[in-house]
C-alpha atoms as a PDB file:
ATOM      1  CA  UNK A   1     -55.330 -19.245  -4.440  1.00  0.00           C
ATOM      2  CA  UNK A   2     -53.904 -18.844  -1.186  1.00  0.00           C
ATOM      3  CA  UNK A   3     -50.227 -21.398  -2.539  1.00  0.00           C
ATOM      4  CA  UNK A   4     -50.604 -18.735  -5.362  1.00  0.00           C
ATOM      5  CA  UNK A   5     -49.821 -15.626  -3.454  1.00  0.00           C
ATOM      6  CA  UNK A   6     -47.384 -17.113  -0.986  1.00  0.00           C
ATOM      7  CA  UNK A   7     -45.320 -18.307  -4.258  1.00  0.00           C
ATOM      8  CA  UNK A   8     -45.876 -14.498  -5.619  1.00  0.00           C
ATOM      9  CA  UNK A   9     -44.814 -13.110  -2.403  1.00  0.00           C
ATOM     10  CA  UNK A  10     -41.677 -15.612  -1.944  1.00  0.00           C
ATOM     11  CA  UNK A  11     -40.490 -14.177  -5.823  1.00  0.00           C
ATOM     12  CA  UNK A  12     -40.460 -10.848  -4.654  1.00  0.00           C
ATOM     13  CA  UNK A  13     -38.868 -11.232  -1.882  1.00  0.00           C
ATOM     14  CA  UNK A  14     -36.298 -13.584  -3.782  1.00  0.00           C
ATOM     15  CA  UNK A  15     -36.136 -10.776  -6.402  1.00  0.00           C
ATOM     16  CA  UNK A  16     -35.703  -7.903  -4.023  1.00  0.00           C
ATOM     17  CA  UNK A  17     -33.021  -9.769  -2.324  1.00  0.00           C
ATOM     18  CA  UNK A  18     -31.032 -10.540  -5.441  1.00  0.00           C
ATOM     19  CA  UNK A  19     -30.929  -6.555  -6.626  1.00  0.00           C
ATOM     20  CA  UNK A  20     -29.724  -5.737  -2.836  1.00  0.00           C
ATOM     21  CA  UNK A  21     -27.383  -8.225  -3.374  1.00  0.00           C
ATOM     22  CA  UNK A  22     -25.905  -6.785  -7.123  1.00  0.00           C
ATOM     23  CA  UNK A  23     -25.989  -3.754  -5.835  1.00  0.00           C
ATOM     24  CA  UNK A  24     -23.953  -4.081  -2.416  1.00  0.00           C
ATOM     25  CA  UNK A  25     -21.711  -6.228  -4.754  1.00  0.00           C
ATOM     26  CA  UNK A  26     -21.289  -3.890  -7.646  1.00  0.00           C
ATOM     27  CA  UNK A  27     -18.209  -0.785  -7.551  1.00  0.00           C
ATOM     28  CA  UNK A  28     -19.341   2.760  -6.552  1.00  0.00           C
ATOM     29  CA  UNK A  29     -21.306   4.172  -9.228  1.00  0.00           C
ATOM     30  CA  UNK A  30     -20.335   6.662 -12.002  1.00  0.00           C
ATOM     31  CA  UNK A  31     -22.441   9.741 -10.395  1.00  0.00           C
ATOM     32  CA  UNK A  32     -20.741   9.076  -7.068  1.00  0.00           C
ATOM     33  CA  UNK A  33     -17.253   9.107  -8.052  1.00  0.00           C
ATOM     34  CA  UNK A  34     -18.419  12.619  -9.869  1.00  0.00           C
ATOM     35  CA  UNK A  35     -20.202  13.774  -6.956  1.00  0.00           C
ATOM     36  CA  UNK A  36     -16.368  12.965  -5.210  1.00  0.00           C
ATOM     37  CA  UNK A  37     -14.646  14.602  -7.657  1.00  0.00           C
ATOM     38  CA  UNK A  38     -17.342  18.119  -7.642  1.00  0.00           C
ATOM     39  CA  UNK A  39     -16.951  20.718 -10.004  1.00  0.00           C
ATOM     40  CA  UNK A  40     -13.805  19.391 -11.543  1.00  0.00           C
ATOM     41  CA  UNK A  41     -15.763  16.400 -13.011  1.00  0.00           C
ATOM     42  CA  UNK A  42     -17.069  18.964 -15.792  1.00  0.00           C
ATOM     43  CA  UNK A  43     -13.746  19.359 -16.808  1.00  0.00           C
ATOM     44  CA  UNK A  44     -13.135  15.317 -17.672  1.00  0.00           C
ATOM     45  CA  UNK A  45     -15.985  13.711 -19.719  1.00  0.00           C
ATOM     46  CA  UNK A  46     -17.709  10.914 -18.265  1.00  0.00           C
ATOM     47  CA  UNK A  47     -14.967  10.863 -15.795  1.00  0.00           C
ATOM     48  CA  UNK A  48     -14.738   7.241 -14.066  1.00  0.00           C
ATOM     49  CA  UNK A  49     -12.866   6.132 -11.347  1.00  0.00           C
ATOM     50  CA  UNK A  50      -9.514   4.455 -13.157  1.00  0.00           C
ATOM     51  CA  UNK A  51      -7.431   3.816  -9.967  1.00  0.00           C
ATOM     52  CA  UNK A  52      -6.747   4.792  -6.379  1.00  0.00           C
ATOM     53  CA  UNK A  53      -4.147   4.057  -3.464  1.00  0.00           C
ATOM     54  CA  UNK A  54      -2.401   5.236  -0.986  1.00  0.00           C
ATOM     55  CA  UNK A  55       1.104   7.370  -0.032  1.00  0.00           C
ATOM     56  CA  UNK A  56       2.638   6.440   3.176  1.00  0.00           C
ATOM     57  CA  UNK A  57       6.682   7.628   4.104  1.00  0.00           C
ATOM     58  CA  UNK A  58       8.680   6.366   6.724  1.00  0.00           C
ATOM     59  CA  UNK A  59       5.212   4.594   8.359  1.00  0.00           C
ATOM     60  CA  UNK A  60       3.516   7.829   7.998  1.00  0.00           C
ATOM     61  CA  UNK A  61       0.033   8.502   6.009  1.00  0.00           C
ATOM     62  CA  UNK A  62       0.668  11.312   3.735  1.00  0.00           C
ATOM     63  CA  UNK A  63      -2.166  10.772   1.199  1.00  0.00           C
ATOM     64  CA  UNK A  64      -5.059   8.946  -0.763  1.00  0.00           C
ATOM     65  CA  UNK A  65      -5.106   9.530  -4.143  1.00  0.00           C
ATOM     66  CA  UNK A  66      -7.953   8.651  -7.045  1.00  0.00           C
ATOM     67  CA  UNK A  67      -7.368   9.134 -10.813  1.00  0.00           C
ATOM     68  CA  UNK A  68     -10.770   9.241 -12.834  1.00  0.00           C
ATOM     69  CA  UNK A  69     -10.590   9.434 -16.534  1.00  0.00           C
ATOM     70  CA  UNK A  70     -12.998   9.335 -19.366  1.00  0.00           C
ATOM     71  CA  UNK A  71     -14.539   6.136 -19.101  1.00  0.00           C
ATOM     72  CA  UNK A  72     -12.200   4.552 -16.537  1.00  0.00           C
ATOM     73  CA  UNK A  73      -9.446   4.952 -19.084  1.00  0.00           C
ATOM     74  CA  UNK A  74      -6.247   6.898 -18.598  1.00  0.00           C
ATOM     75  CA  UNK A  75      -4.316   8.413 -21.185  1.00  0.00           C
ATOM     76  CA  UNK A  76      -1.658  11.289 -20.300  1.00  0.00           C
ATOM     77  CA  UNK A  77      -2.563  13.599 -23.459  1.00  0.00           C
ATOM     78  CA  UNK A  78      -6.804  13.649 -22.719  1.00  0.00           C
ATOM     79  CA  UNK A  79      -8.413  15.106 -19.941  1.00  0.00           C
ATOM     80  CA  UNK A  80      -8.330  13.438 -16.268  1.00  0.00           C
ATOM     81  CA  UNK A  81      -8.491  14.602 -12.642  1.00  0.00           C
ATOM     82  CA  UNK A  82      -6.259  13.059  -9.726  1.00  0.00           C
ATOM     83  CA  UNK A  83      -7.702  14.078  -6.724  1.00  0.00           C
ATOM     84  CA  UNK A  84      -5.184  14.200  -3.486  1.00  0.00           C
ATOM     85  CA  UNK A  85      -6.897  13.366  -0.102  1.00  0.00           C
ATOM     86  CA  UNK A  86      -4.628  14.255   2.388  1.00  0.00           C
ATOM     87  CA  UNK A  87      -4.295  12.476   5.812  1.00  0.00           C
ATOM     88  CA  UNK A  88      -1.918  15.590   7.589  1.00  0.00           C
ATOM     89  CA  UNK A  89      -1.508  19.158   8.003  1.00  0.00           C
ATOM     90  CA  UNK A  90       0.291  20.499   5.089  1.00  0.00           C
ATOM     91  CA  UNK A  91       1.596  24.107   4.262  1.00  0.00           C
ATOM     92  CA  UNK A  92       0.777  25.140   0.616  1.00  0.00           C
ATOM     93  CA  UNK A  93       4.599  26.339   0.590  1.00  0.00           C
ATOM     94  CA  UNK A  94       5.538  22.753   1.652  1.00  0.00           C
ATOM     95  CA  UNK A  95       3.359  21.584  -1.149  1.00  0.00           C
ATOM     96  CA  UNK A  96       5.031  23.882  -3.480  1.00  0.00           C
ATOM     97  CA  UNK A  97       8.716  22.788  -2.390  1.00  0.00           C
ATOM     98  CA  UNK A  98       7.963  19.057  -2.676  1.00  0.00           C
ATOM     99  CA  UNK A  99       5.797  19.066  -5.961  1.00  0.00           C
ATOM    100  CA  UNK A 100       9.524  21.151  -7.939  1.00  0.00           C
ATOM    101  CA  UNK A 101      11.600  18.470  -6.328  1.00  0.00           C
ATOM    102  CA  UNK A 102       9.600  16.039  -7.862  1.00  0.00           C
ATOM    103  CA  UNK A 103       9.308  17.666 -10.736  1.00  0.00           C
ATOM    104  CA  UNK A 104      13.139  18.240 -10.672  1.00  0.00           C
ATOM    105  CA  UNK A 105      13.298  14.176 -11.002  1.00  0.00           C
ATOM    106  CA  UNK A 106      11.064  14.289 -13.920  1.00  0.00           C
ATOM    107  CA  UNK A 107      12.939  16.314 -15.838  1.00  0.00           C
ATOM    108  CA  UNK A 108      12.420  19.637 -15.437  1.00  0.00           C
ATOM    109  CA  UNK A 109      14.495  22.390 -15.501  1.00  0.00           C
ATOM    110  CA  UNK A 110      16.021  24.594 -13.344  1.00  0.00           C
ATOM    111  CA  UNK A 111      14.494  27.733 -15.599  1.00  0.00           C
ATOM    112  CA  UNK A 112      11.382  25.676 -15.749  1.00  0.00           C
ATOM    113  CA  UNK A 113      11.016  25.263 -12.433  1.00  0.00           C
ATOM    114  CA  UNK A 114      11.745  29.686 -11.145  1.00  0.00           C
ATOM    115  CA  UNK A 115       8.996  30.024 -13.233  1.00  0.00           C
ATOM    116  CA  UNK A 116       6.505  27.556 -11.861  1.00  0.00           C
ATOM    117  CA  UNK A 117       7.301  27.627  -7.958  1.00  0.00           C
ATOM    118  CA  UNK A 118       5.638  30.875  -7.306  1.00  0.00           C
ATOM    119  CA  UNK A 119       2.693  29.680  -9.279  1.00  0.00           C
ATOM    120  CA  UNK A 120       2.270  27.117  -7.116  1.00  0.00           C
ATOM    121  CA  UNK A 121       3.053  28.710  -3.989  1.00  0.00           C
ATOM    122  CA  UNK A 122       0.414  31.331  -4.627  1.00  0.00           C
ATOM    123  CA  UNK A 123      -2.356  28.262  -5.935  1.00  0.00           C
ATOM    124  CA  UNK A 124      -1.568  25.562  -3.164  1.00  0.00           C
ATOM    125  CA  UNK A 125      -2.896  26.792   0.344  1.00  0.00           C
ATOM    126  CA  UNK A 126      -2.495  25.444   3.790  1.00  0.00           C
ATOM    127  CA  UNK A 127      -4.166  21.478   3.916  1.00  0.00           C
ATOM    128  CA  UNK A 128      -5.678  20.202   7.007  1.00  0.00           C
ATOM    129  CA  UNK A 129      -6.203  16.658   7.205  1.00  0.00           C
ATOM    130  CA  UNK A 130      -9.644  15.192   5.244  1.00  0.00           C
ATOM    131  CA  UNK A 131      -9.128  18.212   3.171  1.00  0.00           C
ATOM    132  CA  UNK A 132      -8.482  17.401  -0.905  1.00  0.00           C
ATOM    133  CA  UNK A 133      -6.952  18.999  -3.636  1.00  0.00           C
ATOM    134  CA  UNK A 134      -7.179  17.570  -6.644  1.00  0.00           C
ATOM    135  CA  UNK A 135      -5.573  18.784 -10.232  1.00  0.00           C
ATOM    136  CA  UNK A 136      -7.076  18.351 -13.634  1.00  0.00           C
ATOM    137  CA  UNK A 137      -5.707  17.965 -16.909  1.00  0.00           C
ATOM    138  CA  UNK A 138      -7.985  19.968 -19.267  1.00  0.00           C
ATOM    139  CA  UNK A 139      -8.482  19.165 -23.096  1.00  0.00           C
ATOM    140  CA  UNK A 140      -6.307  22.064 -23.708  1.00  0.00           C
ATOM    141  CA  UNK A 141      -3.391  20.735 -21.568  1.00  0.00           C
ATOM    142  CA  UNK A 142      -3.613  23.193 -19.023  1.00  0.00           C
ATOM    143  CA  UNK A 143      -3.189  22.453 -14.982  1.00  0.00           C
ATOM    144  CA  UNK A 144      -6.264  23.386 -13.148  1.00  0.00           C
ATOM    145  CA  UNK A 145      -6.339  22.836  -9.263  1.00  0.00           C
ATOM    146  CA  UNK A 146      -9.568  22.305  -7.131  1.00  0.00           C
ATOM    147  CA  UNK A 147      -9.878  22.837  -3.063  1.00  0.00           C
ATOM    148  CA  UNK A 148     -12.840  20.630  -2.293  1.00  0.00           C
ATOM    149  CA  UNK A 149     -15.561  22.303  -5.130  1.00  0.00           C
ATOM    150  CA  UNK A 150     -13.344  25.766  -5.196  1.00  0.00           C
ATOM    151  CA  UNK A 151     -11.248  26.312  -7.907  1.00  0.00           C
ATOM    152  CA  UNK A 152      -7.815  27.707  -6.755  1.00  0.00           C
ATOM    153  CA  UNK A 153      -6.040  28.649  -9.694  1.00  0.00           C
ATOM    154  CA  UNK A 154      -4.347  27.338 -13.077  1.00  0.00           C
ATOM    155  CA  UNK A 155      -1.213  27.113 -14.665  1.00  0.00           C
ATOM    156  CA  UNK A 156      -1.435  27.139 -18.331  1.00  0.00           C
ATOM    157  CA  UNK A 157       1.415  25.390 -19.413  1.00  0.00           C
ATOM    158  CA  UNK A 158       1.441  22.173 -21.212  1.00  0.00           C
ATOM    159  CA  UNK A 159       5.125  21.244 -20.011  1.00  0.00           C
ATOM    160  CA  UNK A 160       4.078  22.338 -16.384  1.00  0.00           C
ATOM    161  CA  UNK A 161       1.350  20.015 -16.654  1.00  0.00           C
ATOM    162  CA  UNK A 162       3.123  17.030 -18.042  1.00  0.00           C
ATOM    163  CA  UNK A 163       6.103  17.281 -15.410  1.00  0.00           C
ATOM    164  CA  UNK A 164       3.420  18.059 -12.248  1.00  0.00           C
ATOM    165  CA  UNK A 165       1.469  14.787 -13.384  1.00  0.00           C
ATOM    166  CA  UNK A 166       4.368  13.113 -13.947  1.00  0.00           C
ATOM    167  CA  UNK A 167       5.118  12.835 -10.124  1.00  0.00           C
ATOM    168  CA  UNK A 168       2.073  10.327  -9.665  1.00  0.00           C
ATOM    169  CA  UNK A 169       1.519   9.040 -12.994  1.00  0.00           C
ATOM    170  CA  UNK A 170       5.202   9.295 -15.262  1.00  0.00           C
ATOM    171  CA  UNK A 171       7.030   5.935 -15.999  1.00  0.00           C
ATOM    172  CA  UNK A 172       9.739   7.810 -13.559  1.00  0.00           C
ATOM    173  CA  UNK A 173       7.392   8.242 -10.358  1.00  0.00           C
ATOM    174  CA  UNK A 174       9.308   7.934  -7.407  1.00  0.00           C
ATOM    175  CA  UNK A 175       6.208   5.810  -6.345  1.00  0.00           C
ATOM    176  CA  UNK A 176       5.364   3.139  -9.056  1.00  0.00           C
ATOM    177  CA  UNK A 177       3.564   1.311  -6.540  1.00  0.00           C
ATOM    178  CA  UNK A 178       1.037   4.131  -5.959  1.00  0.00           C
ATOM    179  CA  UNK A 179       1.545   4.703 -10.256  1.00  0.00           C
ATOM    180  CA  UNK A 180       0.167   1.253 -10.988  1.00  0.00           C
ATOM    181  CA  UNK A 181      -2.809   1.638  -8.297  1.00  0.00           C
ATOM    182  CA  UNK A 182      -3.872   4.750 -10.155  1.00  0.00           C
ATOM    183  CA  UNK A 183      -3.559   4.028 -14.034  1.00  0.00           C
ATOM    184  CA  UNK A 184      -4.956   0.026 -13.058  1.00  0.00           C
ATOM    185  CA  UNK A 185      -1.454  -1.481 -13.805  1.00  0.00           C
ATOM    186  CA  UNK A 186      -0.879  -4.628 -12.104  1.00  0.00           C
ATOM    187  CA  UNK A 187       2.615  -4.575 -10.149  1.00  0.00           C
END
């Protein structure tokens, strides 16, 4: 009786051990990576972590950025949120500037662009480092931008939103490095 227990108690422990194990092992699950992403995870369905990595210029940390998707799967006409955790003070005005230059190199224009920098100006605020902004790509094709769990504003405008994404996740990213991290491209 006594060989009996001590071979019971050995499975559990075995068993308890092994589901540790898978679960140390396994990726972060689906209701973390929507607790990370707060409210803007009700805007993407079943949003899953597709990609992440990081921005560094000249040395310098200047962001981590996550894409989640439906599923895990990207796809530049459905919903998705890319989430930018930055690693430095940042103006919002700075933000602003940088995001139309970008956008500049993905093909926007000039009379695009007088309309959308003071959109963005007012929407991006002042970013301290550890703070995140992150953008999402509604089903209607609309821009909506999230500061931590508040919602800071939206720019409904499909070609906004195409040529803001663009800067991260277009074919002509200034970063394809960072582009294949995020949409799970190898390099």
């Amino acid at each position: 009786m006594q060989n009996l227990n001590t071979g019971n108690w050995n499975f559990r422990c075995l068993l308890v051990g092994a589901i540790v194990s898978v679960a140390l092992m396994s990726p972060p699950s689906l209701v973390s990576a929507r607790a990370d992403l707060g409210v803007a995870a009700n805007h993407v369905p079943s949003a899953d972590l597709v990609g992440k990595g990081r921005l560094t210029f000249l040395g310098f940390k200047v962001f981590d950025a996550e894409l989640h998707a439906p599923g895990g799967t990207y796809s530049p006409t459905e919903p998705f949120a890319l989430k930018l955790t930055y690693l430095r003070n940042f103006k919002g005005s700075a933000i602003a500037k940088r995001s139309a230059d970008e956008m500049r190199k993905q093909g926007a224009s000039e009379r695009e662009l007088e309309k959308w920098i003071p959109q963005m100006e007012a929407i991006f605020p002042n970013v301290s480092a550890g703070q995140s902004i992150t953008g999402v790509r509604t089903s209607s094709g609309n821009a909506a931008f999230y500061l931590g769990n508040r919602r800071i504003g939206t720019i409904s405008d499909a070609a906004f939103t195409r040529h803001f994404f663009s800067i991260w996740l277009g074919d002509r990213t200034g970063n394809p490095e960072l582009r294949a991290k995020l949409v799970g491209v190898d390099s």
